[in-house]
Each structure stands twice: as C-alpha cells, then as structure tokens.
C-alpha atoms as a PDB file:
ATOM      1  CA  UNK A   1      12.732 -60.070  44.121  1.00  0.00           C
ATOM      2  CA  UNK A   2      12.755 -59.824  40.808  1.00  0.00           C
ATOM      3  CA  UNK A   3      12.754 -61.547  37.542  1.00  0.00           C
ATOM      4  CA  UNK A   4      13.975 -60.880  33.981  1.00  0.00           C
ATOM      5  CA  UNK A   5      11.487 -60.502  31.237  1.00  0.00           C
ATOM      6  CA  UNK A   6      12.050 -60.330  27.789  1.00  0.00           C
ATOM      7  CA  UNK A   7       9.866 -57.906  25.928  1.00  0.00           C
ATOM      8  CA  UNK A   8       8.483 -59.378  22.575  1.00  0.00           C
ATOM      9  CA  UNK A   9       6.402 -56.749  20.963  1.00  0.00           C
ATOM     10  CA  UNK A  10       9.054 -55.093  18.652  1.00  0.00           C
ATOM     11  CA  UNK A  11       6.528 -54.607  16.044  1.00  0.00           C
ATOM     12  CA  UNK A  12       3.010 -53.519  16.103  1.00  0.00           C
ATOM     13  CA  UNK A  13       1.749 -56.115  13.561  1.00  0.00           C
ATOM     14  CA  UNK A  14       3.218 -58.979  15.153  1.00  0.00           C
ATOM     15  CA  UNK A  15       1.679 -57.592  18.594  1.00  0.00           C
ATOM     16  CA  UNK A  16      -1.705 -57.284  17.275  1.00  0.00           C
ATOM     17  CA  UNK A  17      -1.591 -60.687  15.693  1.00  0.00           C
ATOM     18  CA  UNK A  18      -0.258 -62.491  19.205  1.00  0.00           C
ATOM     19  CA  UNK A  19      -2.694 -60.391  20.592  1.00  0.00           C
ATOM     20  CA  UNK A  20      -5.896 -61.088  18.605  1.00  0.00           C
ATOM     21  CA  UNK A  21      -5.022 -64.819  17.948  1.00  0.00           C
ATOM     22  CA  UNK A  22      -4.726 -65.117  21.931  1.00  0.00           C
ATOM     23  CA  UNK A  23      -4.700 -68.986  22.942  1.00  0.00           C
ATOM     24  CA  UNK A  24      -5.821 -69.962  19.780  1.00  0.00           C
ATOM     25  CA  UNK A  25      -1.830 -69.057  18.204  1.00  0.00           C
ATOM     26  CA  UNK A  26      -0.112 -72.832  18.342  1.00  0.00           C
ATOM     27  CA  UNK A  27       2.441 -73.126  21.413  1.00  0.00           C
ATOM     28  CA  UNK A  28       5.292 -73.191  19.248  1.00  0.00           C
ATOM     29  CA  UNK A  29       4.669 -70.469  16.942  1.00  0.00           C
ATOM     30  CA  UNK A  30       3.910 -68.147  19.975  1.00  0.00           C
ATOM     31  CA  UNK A  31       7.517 -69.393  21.167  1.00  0.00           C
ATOM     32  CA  UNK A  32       9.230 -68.715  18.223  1.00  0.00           C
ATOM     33  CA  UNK A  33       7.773 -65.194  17.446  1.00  0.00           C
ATOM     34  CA  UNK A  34       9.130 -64.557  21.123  1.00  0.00           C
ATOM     35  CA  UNK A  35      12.464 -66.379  20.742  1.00  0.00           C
ATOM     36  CA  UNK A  36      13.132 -63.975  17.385  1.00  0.00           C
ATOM     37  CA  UNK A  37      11.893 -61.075  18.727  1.00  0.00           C
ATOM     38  CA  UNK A  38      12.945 -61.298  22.199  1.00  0.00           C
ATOM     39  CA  UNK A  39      16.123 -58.388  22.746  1.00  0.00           C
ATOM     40  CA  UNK A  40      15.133 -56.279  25.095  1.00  0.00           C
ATOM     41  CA  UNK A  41      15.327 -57.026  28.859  1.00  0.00           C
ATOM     42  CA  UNK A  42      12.635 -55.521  31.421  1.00  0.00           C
ATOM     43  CA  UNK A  43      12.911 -55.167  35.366  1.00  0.00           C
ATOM     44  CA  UNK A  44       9.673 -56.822  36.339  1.00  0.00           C
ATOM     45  CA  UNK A  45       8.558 -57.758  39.747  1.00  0.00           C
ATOM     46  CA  UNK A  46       8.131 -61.299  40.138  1.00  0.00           C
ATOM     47  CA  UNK A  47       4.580 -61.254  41.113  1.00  0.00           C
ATOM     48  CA  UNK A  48       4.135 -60.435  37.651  1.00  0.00           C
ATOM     49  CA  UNK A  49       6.163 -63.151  36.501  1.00  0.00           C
ATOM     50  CA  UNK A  50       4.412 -65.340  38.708  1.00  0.00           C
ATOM     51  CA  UNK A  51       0.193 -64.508  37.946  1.00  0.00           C
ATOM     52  CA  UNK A  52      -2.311 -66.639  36.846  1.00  0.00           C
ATOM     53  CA  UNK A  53      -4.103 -64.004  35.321  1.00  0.00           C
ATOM     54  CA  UNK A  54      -4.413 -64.257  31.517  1.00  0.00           C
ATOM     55  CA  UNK A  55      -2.371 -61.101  30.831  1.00  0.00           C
ATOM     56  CA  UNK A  56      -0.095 -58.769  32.323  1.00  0.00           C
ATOM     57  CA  UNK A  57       0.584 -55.440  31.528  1.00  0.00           C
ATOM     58  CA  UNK A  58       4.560 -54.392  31.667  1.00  0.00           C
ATOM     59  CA  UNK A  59       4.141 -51.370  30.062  1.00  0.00           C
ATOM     60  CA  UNK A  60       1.244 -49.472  29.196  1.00  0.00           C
ATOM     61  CA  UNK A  61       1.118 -46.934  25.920  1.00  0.00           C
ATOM     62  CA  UNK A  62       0.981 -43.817  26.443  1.00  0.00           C
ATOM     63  CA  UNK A  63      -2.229 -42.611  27.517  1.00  0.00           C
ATOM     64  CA  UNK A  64      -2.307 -39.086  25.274  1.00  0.00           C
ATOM     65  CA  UNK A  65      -1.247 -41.500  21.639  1.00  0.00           C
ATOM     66  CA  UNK A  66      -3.340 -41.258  19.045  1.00  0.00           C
ATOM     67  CA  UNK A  67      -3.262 -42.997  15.599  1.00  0.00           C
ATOM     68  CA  UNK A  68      -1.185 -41.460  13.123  1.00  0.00           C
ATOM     69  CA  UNK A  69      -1.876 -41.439   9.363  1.00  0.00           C
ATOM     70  CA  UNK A  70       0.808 -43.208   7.269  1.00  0.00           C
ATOM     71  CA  UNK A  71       1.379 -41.073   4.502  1.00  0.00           C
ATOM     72  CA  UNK A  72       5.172 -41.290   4.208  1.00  0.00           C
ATOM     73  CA  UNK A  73       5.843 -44.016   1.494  1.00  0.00           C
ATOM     74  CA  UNK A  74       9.268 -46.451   1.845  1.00  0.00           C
ATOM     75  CA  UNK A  75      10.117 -46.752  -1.808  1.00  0.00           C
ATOM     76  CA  UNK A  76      12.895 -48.853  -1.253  1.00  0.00           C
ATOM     77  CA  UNK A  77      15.560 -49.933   1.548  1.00  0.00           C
ATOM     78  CA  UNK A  78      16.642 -45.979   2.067  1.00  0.00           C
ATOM     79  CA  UNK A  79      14.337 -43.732   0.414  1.00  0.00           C
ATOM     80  CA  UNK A  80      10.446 -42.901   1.014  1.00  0.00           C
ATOM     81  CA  UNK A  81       8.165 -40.002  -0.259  1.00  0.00           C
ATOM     82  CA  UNK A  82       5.819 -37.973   1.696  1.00  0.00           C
ATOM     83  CA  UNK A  83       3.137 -36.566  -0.282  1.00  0.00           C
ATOM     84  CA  UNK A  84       2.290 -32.651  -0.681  1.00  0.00           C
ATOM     85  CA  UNK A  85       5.476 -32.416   1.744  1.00  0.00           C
ATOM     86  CA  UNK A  86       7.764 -29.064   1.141  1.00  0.00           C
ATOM     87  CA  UNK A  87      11.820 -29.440   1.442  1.00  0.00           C
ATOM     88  CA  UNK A  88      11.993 -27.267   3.879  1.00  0.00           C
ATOM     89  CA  UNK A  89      12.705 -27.866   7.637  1.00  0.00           C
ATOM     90  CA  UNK A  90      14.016 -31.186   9.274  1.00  0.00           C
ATOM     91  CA  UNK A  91      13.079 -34.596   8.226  1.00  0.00           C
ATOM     92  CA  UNK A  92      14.008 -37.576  10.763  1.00  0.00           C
ATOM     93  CA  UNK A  93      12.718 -41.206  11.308  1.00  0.00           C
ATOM     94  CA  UNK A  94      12.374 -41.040  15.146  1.00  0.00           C
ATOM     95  CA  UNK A  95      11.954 -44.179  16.961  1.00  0.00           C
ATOM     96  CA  UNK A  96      10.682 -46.171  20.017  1.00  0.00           C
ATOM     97  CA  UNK A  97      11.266 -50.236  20.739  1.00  0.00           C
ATOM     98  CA  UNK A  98       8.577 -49.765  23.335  1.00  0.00           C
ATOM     99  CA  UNK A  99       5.884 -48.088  21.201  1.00  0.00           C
ATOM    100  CA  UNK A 100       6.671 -44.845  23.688  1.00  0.00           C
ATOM    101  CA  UNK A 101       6.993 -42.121  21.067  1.00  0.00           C
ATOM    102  CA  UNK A 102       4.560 -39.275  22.525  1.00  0.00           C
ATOM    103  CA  UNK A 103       4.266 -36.636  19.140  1.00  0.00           C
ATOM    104  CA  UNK A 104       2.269 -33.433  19.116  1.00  0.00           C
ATOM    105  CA  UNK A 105       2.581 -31.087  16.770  1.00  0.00           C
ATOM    106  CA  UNK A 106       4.447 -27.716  17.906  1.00  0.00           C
ATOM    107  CA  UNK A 107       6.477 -29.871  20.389  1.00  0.00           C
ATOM    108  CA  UNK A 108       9.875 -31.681  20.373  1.00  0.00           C
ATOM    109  CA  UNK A 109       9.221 -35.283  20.322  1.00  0.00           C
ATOM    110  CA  UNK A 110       9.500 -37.238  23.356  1.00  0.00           C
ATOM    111  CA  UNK A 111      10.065 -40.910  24.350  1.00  0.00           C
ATOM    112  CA  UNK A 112      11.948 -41.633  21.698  1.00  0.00           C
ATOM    113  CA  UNK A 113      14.918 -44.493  21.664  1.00  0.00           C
ATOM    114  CA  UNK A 114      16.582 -42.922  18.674  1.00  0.00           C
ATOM    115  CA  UNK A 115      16.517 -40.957  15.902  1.00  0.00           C
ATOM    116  CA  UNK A 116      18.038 -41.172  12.022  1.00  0.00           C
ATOM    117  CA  UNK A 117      18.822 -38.064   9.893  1.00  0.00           C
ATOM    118  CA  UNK A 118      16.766 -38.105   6.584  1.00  0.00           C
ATOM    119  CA  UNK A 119      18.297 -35.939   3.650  1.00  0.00           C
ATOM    120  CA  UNK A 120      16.311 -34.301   1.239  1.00  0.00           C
ATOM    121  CA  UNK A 121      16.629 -35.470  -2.019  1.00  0.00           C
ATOM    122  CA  UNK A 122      16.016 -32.466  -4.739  1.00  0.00           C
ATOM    123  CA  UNK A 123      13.075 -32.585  -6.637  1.00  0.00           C
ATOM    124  CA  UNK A 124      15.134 -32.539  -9.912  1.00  0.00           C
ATOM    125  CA  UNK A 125      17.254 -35.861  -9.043  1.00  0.00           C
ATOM    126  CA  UNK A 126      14.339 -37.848  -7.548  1.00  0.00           C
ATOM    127  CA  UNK A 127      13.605 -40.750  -9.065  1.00  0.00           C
ATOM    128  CA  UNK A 128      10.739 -41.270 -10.004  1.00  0.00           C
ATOM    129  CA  UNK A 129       8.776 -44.028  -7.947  1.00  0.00           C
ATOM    130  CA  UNK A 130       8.586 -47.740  -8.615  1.00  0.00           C
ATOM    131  CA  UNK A 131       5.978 -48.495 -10.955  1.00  0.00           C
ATOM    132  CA  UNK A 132       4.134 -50.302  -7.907  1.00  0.00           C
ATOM    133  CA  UNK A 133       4.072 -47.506  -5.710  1.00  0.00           C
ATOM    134  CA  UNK A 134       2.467 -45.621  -8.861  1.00  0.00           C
ATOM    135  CA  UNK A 135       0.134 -44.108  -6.427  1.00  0.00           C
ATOM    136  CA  UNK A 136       2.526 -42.160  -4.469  1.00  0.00           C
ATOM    137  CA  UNK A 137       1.593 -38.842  -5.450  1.00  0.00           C
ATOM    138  CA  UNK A 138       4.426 -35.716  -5.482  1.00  0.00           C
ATOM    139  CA  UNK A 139       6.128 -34.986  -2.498  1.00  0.00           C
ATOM    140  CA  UNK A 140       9.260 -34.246  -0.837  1.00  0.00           C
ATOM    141  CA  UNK A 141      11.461 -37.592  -1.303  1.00  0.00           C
ATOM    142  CA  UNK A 142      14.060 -38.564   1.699  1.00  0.00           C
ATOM    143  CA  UNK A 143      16.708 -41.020   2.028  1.00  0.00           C
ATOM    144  CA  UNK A 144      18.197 -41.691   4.727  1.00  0.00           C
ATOM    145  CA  UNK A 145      21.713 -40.473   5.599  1.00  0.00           C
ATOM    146  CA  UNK A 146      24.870 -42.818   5.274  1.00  0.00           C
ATOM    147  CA  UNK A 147      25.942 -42.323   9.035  1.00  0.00           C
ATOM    148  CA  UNK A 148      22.347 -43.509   9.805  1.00  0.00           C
ATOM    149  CA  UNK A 149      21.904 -46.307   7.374  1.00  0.00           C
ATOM    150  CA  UNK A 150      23.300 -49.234   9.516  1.00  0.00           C
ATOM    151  CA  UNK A 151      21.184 -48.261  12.529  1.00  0.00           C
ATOM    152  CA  UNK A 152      17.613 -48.508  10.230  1.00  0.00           C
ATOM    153  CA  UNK A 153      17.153 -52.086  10.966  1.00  0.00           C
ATOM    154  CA  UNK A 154      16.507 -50.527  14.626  1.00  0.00           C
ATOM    155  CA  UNK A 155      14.303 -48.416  13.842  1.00  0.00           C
ATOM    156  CA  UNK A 156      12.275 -50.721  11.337  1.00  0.00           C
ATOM    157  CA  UNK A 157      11.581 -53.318  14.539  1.00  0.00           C
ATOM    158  CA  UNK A 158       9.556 -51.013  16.855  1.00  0.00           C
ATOM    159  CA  UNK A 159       7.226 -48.002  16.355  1.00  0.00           C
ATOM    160  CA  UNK A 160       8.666 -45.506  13.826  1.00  0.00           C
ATOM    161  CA  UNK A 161       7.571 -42.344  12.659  1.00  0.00           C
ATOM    162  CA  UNK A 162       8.593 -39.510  10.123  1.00  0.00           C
ATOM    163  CA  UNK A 163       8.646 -35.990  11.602  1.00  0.00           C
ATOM    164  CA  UNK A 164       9.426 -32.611   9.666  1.00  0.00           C
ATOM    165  CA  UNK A 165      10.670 -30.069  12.701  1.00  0.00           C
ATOM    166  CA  UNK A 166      11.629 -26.392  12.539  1.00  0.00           C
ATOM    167  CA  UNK A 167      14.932 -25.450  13.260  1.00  0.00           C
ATOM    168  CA  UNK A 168      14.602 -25.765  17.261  1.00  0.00           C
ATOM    169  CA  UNK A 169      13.646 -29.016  16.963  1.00  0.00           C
ATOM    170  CA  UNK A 170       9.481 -28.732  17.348  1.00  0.00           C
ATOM    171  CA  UNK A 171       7.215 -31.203  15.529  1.00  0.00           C
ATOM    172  CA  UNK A 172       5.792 -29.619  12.036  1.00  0.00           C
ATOM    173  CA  UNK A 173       4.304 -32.804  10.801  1.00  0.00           C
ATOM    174  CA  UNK A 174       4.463 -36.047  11.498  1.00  0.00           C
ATOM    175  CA  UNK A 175       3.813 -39.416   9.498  1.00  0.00           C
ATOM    176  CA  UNK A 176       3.532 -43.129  10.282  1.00  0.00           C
ATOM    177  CA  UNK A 177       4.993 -44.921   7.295  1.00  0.00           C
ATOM    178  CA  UNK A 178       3.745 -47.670   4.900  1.00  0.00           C
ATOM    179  CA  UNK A 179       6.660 -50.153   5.343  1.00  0.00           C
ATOM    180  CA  UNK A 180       6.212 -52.263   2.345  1.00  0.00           C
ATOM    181  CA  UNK A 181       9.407 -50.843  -0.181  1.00  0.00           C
ATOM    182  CA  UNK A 182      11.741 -51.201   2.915  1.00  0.00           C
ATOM    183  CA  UNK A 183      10.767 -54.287   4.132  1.00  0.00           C
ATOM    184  CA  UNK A 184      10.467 -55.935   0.864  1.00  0.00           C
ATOM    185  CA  UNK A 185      14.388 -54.613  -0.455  1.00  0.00           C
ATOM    186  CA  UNK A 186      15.789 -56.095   3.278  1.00  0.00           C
ATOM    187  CA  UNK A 187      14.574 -59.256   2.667  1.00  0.00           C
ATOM    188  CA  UNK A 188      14.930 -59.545  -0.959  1.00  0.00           C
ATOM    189  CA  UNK A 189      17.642 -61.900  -1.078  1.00  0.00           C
ATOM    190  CA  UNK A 190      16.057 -64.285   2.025  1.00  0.00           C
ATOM    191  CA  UNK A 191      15.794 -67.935   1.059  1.00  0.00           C
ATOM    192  CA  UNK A 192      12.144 -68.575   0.240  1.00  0.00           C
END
C-alpha cells in the first residue's frame, strides 16, 4: 500500500530553515510553509508515512553534487549578468523541483525538470545595472526569452542554475544565481 505525500522543499532556503529550526519551528508555521509549498505529489510507501522516526528521507540528493558558486546576478524580473562571461555559446536557466540537477562541466546536464532559453543581450544595449547591484562587475547580460517568461516562476521555486553549453549541448560553465533582483521585481506589488 501506499500513500500520497506531498513534497515541500521547493526551495533550498526554506528547506534549510525547516530543517535547522527542527521542532523548535511553531506547529502552524511548519503547516503553512507546507500548505504553500506543497505541489508536487510523491509515491511513497506507507511505512514511510507511517514511522516514528524523526525524519524520513523520500529522496536523497544526488550523491556526486557539489556546491556551485553563484555568480550569475538577477538584475530584475527577466534579466541577470554573469561576470567575465563571453556571448558566445548557449545560455539557459535549467531547472529541478527536486534539487536533482547533476552538472559537470563537458557534459549535457542531467536531471533536470525544465529548461528556459536565455538571449543574449549585446553589450552595446545593456543597461547598465541598478545602482544596488553596483557591484556586478562586466559580463555577458541575459534575459530571458518571451516564450519562456511565463514558465520562470517554475523555475524560481526549486533548484536553478545558469549554464553556458557549446553547440551540442555540453556544459561550458555553470552558475548558481543570486536571486535577489528577481525575487524582489515578482513581489513588488505584494501587499505589505
């Protein structure tokens, strides 16, 4: 038998937090992190549904990921910059709801749930960067392509990364990305 089992950990901060604060997170803020996060079924035996151990694990990370440097910059809901980047090759924002994404430079990237076309923006028309993100040193700047655009909001809620591939699709580079620009233009307009 088996029992359905909604996977919460769509985001690696809110994980970590759940994670560290442990019993010590009130009840109902535990329940409501789960409740908003909470989209994606899993096939779980019920024994796991039914221990009395502290934890079980659903589904474990994969055991050759390392931590990736995030050096790729959201400016702003569509665009980021990756420092000392060149224009050349393929740019995408490839992404996992699981945290699956296995990346190795020289290799396609596997594990993936998606992917979203990012179009190079030429160094002439790039804006330059918000005065707060004054730090952001020169780069290739991206945006993300309109066919993509309403698919982001996927990509934002689990483990995303930006890759720069040659043209059969093997991993150049590859970036984690500080999320601040994007996450702060989405929610702009929410009611404080």
């Amino acid at each position: 038998m088996r029992c359905p089992v909604r996977s919460t950990f769509r985001s690696s901060l809110p994980a970590m937090v759940l994670l560290a604060l442990g019993d010590a997170a009130p009840l109902h803020a535990r329940h409501a992190h789960h409740a908003r996060h909470a989209s994606h079924v899993l096939d779980v035996p019920k024994s796991a549904c039914d221990a009395t151990s502290f934890q079980t694990i659903l589904e474990a990370t994969p055991a050759d990921l390392s931590p990736i440097a995030a050096r790729a910059v959201w400016l702003d809901a569509q665009r980021l910059r990756w420092p000392d980047m060149p224009s050349s090759g393929r740019y995408r924002l490839v992404y996992s709801a699981r945290g699956q994404l296995i990346v190795n430079v020289g290799q396609p990237v596997r594990g993936l749930d998606g992917a979203l076309s990012l179009t190079v923006v030429p160094a002439e028309s790039a804006d330059r960067a918000p005065a707060r993100f004054g730090y952001v040193q020169d780069g290739v700047t991206l945006v993300v392509a309109g066919k993509d655009r309403l698919r982001l909001d996927d990509g934002l809620r689990g483990q995303l990364l930006v890759v720069n591939e040659d043209q059969e699709g093997r991993v150049v580079a590859v970036s984690s990305a500080q999320l601040a620009g994007a996450v702060d233009a989405r929610y702009a307009t929410a009611d404080r």
